[in-house]
C-alpha atoms as a PDB file:
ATOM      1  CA  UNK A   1      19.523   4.887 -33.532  1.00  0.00           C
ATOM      2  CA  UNK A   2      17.176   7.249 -31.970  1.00  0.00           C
ATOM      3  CA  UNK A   3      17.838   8.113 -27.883  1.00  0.00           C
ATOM      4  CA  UNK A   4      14.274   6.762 -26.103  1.00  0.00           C
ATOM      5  CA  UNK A   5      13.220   9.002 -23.807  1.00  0.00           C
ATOM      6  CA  UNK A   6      11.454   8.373 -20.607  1.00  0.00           C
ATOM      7  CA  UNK A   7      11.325   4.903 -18.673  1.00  0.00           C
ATOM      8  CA  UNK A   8      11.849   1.637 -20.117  1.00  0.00           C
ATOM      9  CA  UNK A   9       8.495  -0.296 -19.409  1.00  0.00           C
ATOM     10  CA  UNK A  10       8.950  -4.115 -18.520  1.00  0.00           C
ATOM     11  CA  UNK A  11       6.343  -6.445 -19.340  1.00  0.00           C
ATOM     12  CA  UNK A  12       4.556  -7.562 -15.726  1.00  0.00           C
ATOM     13  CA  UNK A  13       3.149 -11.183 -15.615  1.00  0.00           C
ATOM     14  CA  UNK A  14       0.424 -11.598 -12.898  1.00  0.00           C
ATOM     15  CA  UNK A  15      -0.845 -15.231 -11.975  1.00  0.00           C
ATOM     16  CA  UNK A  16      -4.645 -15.462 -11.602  1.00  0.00           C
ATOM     17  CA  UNK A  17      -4.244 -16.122  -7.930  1.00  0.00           C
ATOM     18  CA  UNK A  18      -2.924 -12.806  -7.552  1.00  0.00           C
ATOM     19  CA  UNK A  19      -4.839 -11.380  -9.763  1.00  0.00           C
ATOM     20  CA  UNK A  20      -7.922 -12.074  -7.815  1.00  0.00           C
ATOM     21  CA  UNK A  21      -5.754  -9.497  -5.116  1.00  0.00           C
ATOM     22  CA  UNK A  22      -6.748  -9.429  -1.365  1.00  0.00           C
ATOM     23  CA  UNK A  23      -8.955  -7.582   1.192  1.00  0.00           C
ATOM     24  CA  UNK A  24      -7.093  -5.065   3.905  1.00  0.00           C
ATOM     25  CA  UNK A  25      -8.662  -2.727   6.236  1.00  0.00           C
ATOM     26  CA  UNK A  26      -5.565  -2.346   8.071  1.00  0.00           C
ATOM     27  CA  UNK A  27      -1.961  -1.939   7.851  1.00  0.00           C
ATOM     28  CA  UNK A  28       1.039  -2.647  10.306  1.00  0.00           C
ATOM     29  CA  UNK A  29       4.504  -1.306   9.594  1.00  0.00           C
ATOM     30  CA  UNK A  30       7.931  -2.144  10.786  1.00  0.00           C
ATOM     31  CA  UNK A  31      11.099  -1.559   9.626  1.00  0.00           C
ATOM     32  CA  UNK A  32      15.091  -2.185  10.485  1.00  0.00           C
ATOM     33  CA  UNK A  33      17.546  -0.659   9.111  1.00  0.00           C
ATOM     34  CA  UNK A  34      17.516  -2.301   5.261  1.00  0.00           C
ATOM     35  CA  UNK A  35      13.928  -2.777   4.981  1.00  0.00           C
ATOM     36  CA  UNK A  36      10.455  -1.983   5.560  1.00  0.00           C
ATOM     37  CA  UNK A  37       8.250  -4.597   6.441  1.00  0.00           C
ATOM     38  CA  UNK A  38       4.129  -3.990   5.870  1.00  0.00           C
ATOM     39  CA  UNK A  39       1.522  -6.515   6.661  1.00  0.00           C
ATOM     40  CA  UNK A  40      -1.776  -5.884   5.771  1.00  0.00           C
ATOM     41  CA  UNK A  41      -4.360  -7.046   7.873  1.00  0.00           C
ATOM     42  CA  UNK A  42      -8.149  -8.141   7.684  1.00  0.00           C
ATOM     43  CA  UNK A  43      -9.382  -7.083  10.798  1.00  0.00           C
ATOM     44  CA  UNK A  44     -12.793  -8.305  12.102  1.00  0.00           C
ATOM     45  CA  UNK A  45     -13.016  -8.432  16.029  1.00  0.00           C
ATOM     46  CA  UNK A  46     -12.520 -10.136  17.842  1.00  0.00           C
ATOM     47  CA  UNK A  47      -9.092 -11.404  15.398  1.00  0.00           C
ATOM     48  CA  UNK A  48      -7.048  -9.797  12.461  1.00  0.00           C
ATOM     49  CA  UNK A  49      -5.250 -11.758  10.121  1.00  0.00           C
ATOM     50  CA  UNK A  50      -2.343 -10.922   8.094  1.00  0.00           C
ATOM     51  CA  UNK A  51      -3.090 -11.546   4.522  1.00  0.00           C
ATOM     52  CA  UNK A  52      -0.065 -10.806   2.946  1.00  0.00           C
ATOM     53  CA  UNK A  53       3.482  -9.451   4.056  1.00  0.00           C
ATOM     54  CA  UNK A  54       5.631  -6.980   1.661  1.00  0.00           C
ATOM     55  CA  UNK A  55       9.294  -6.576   2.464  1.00  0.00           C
ATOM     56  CA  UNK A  56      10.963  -3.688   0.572  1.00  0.00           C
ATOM     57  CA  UNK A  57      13.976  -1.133   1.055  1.00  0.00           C
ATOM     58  CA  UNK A  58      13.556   1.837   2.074  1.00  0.00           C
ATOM     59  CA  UNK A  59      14.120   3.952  -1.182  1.00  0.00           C
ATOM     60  CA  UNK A  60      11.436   1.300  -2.908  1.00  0.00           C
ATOM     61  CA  UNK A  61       9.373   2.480  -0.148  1.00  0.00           C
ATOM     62  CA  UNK A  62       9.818   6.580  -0.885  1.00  0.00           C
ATOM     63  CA  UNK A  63       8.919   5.677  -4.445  1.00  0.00           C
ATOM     64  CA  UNK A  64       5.737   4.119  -3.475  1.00  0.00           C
ATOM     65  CA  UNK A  65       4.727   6.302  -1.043  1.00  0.00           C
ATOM     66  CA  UNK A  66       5.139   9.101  -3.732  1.00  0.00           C
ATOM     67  CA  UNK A  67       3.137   7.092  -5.944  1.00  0.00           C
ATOM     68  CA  UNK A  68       0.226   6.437  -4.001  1.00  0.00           C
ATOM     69  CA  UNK A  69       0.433  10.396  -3.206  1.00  0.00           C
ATOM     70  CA  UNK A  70       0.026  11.409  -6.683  1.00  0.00           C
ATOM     71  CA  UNK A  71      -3.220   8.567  -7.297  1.00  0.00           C
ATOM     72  CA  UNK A  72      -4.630   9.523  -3.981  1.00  0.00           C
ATOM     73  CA  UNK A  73      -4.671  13.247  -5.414  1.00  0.00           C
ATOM     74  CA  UNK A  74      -6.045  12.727  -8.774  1.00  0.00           C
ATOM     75  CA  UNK A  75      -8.657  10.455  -6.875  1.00  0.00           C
ATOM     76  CA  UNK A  76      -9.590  13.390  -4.752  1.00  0.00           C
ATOM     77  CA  UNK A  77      -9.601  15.624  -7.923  1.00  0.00           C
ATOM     78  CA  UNK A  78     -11.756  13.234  -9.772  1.00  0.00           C
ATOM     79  CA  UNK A  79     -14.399  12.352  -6.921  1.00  0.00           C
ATOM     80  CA  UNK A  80     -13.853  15.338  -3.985  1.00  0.00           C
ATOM     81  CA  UNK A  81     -11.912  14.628  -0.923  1.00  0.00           C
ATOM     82  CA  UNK A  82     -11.801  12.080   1.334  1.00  0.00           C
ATOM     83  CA  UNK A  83     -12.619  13.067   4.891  1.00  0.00           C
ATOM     84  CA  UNK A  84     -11.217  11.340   7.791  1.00  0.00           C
ATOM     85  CA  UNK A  85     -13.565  10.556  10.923  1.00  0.00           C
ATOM     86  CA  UNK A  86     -12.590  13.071  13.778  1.00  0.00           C
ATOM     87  CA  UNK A  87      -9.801  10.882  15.570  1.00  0.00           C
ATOM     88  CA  UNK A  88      -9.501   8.614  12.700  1.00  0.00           C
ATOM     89  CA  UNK A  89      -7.288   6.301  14.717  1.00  0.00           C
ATOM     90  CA  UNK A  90     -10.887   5.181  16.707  1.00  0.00           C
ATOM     91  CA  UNK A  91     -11.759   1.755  16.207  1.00  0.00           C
ATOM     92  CA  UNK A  92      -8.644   1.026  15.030  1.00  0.00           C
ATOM     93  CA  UNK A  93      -7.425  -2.466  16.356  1.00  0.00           C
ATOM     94  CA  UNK A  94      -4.932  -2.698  19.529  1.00  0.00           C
ATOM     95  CA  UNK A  95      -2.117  -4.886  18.899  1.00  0.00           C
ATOM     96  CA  UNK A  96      -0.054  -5.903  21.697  1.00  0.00           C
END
């Protein structure tokens, strides 16, 4: 009886519905106290649509974020950086 180190790896089953995955160009965030809620949005003027809603908690959240962080840099170290528009936030869609 040997001590395994390092995380126990579930199997992950993934229907072929979503394994075809979705399109977002855009991302709305909200959150209450317990959770985090992010819709991501196809947005082609002059109408958005939500194409799928995540709910998570907020330490689920940190995890991810921190995930995406460390792909996002080994991206950038693979291919160069990614450089933002000046004022990326331009064309962005208004939501009201």
């Amino acid at each position: 009886m040997g001590d395994q180190k390092g995380p126990k790896r579930l199997p992950v089953k993934i229907s072929d519905e979503v394994l075809k995955g979705v399109y977002a160009n855009s991302l709305m965030v909200m959150h209450a106290r317990g959770e985090f809620v992010l819709d991501f949005l196809s947005v082609f003027p002059p109408q958005a649509s939500v194409n799928a809603r995540v709910i998570v908690k907020p330490d689920s959240l940190k995890r991810m974020l921190r995930a995406v962080k460390e792909n996002l840099d080994k991206y950038e170290s693979r291919f160069g950086e990614i450089v933002l528009p000046e004022g990326d936030s331009e064309g962005e869609p208004e939501f009201s």
